[in-house]
C-alpha atoms as a PDB file:
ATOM      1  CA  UNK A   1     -13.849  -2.191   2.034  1.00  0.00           C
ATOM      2  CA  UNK A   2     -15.717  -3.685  -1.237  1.00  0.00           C
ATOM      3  CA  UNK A   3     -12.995  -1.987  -3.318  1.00  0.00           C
ATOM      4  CA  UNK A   4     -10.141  -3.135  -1.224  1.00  0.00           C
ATOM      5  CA  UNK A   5     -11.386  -6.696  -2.033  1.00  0.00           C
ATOM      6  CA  UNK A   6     -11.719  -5.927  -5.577  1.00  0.00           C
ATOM      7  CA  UNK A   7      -8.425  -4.997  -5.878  1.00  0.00           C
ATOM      8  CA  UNK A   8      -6.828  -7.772  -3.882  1.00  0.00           C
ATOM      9  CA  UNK A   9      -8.700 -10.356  -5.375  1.00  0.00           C
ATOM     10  CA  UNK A  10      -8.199  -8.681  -8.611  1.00  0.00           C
ATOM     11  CA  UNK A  11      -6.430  -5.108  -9.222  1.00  0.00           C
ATOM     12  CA  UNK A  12      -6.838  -5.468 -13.057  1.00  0.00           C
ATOM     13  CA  UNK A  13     -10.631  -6.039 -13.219  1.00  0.00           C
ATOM     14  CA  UNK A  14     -11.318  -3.497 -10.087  1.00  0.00           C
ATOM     15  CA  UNK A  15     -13.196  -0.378 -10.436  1.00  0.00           C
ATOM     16  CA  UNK A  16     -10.339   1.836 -10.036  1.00  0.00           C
ATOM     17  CA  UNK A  17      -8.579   4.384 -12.653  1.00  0.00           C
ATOM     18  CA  UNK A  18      -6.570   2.727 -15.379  1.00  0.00           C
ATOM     19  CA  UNK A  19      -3.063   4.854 -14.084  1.00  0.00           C
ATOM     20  CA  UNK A  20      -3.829   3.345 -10.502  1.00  0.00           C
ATOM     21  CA  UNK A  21      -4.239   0.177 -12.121  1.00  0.00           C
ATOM     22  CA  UNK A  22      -1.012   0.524 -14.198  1.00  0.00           C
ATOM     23  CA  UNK A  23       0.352   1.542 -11.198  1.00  0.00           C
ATOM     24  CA  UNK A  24      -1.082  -1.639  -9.400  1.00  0.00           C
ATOM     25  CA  UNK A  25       0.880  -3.789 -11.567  1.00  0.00           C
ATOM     26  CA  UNK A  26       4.140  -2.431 -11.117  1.00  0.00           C
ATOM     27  CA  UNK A  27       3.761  -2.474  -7.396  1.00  0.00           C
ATOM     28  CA  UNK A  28       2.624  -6.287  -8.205  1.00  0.00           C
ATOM     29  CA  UNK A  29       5.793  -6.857  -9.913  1.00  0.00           C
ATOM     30  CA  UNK A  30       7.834  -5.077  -7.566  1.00  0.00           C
ATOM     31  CA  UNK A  31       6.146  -7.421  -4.676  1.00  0.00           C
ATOM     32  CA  UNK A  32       7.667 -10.568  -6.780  1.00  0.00           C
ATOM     33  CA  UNK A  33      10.815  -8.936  -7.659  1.00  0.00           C
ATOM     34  CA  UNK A  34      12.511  -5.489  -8.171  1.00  0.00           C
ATOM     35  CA  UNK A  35      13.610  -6.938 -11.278  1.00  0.00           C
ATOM     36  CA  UNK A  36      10.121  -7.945 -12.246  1.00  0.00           C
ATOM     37  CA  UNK A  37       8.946  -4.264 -13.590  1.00  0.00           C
ATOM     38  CA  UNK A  38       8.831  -4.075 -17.042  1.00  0.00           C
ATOM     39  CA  UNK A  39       9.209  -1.612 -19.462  1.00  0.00           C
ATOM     40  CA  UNK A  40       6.090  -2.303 -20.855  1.00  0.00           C
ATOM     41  CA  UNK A  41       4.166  -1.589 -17.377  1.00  0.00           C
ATOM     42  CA  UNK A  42       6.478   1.874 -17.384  1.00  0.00           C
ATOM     43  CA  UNK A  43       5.133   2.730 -20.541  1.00  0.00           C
ATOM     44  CA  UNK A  44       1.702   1.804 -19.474  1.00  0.00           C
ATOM     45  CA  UNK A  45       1.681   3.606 -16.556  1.00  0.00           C
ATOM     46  CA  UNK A  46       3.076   6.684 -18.529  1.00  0.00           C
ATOM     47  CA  UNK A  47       0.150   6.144 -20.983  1.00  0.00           C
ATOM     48  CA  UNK A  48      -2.417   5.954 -18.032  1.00  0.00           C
ATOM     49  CA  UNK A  49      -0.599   9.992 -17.450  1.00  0.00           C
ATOM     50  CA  UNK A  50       1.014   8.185 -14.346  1.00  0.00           C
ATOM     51  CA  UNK A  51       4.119  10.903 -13.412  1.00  0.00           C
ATOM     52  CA  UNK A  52       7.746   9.043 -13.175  1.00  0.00           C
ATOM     53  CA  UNK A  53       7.215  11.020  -9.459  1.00  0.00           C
ATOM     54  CA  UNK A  54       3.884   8.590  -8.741  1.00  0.00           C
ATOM     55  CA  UNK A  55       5.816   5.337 -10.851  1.00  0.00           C
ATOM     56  CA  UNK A  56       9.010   6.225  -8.806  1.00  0.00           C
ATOM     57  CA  UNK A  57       6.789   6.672  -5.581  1.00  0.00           C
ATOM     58  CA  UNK A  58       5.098   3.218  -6.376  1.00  0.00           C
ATOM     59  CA  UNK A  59       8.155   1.214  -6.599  1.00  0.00           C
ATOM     60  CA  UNK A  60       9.288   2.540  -3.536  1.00  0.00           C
ATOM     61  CA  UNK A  61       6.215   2.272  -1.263  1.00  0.00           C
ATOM     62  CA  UNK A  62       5.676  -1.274  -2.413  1.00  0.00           C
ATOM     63  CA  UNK A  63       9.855  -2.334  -1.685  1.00  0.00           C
ATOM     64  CA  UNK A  64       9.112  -0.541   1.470  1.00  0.00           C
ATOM     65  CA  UNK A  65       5.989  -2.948   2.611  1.00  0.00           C
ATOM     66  CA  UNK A  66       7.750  -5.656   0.969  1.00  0.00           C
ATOM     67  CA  UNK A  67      10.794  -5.273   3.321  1.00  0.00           C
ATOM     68  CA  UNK A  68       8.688  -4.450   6.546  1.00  0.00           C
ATOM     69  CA  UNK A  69       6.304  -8.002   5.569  1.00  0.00           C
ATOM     70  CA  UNK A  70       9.353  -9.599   5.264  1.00  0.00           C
ATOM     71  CA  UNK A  71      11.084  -8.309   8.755  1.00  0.00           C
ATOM     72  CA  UNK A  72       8.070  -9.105  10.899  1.00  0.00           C
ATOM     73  CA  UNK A  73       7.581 -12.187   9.408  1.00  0.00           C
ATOM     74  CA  UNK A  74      10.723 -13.523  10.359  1.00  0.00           C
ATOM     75  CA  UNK A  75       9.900 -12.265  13.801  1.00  0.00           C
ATOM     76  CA  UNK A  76       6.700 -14.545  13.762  1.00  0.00           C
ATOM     77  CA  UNK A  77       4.875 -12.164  14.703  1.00  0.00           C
ATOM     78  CA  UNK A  78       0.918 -12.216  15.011  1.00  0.00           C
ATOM     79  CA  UNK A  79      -1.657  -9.559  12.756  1.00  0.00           C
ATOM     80  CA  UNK A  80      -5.314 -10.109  13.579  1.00  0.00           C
ATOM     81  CA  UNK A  81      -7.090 -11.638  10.785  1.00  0.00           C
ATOM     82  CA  UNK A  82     -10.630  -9.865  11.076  1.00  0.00           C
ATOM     83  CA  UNK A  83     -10.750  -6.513   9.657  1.00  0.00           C
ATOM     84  CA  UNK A  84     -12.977  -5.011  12.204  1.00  0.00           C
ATOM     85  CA  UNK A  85      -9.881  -4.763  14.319  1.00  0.00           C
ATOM     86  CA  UNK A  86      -7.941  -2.480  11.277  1.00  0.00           C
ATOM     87  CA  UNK A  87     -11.253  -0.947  10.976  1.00  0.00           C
ATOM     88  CA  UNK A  88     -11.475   0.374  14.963  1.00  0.00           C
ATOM     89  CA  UNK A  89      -7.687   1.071  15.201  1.00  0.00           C
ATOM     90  CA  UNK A  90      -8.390   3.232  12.087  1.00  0.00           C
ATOM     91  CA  UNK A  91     -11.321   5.408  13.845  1.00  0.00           C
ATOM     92  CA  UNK A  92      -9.147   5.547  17.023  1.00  0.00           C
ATOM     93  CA  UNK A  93      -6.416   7.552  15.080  1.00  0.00           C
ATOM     94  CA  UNK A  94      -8.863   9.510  13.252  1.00  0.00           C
ATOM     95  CA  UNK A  95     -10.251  10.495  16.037  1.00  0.00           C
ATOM     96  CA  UNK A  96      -7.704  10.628  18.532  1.00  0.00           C
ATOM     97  CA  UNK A  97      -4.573  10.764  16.499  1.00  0.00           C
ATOM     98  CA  UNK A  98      -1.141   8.883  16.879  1.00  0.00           C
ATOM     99  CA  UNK A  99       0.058  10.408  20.304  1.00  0.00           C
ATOM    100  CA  UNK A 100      -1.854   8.358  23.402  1.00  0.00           C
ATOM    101  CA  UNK A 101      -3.077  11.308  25.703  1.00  0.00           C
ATOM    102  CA  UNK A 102      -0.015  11.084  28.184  1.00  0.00           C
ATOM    103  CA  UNK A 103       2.408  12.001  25.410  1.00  0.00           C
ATOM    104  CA  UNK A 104       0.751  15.568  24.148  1.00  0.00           C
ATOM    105  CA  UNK A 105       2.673  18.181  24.412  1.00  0.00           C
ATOM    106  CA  UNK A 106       2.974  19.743  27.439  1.00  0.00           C
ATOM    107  CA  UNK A 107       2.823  23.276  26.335  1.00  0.00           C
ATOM    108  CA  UNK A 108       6.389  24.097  26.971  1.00  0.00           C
END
């Protein structure tokens, strides 16, 4: 969780690889504005190796969470601000996985 903060408080200074920084920035941008991603972070991102797959993949991931922020906002709905709740959901699905136990397959 240390890096997490790092690179929410501050993606450019975290500890991370410079192409997931350059890659960072463009999702950044793309929070503000589509139009916001420059050719300059492109190139950057190419010059960190970034593939046009991973720059492609970036500006469609962060439109993606954009859009969904943006949709359950508008519904006012409520996210629990202490991470120990994202934390314990997250050990649920890694240990039990995404289907509740009434919903396995039935072996049919």
């Amino acid at each position: 969780m240390a890096l997490v903060e790092q690179v929410c408080a501050d993606a450019g200074a975290a500890q991370v690889p410079a192409k997931l920084k350059a890659l960072l920035a463009i999702a950044a941008a793309v929070q503000h504005s589509g139009l916001s991603v420059t050719a300059e972070q492109v190139a950057a991102a190419r010059a960190a190796e970034a593939t046009d797959l991973e720059i492609h993949d970036t500006v469609l991931i962060a439109a993606a969470f954009c859009m969904m922020n943006r949709y359950v906002d508008g519904l006012a709905t409520i996210a629990p601000g202490d991470p120990a709740v994202y934390a314990a959901g997250a050990q649920r699905l890694i240990s039990q996985g995404y289907l509740p136990p009434s919903a396995e397959p039935s072996g049919r």
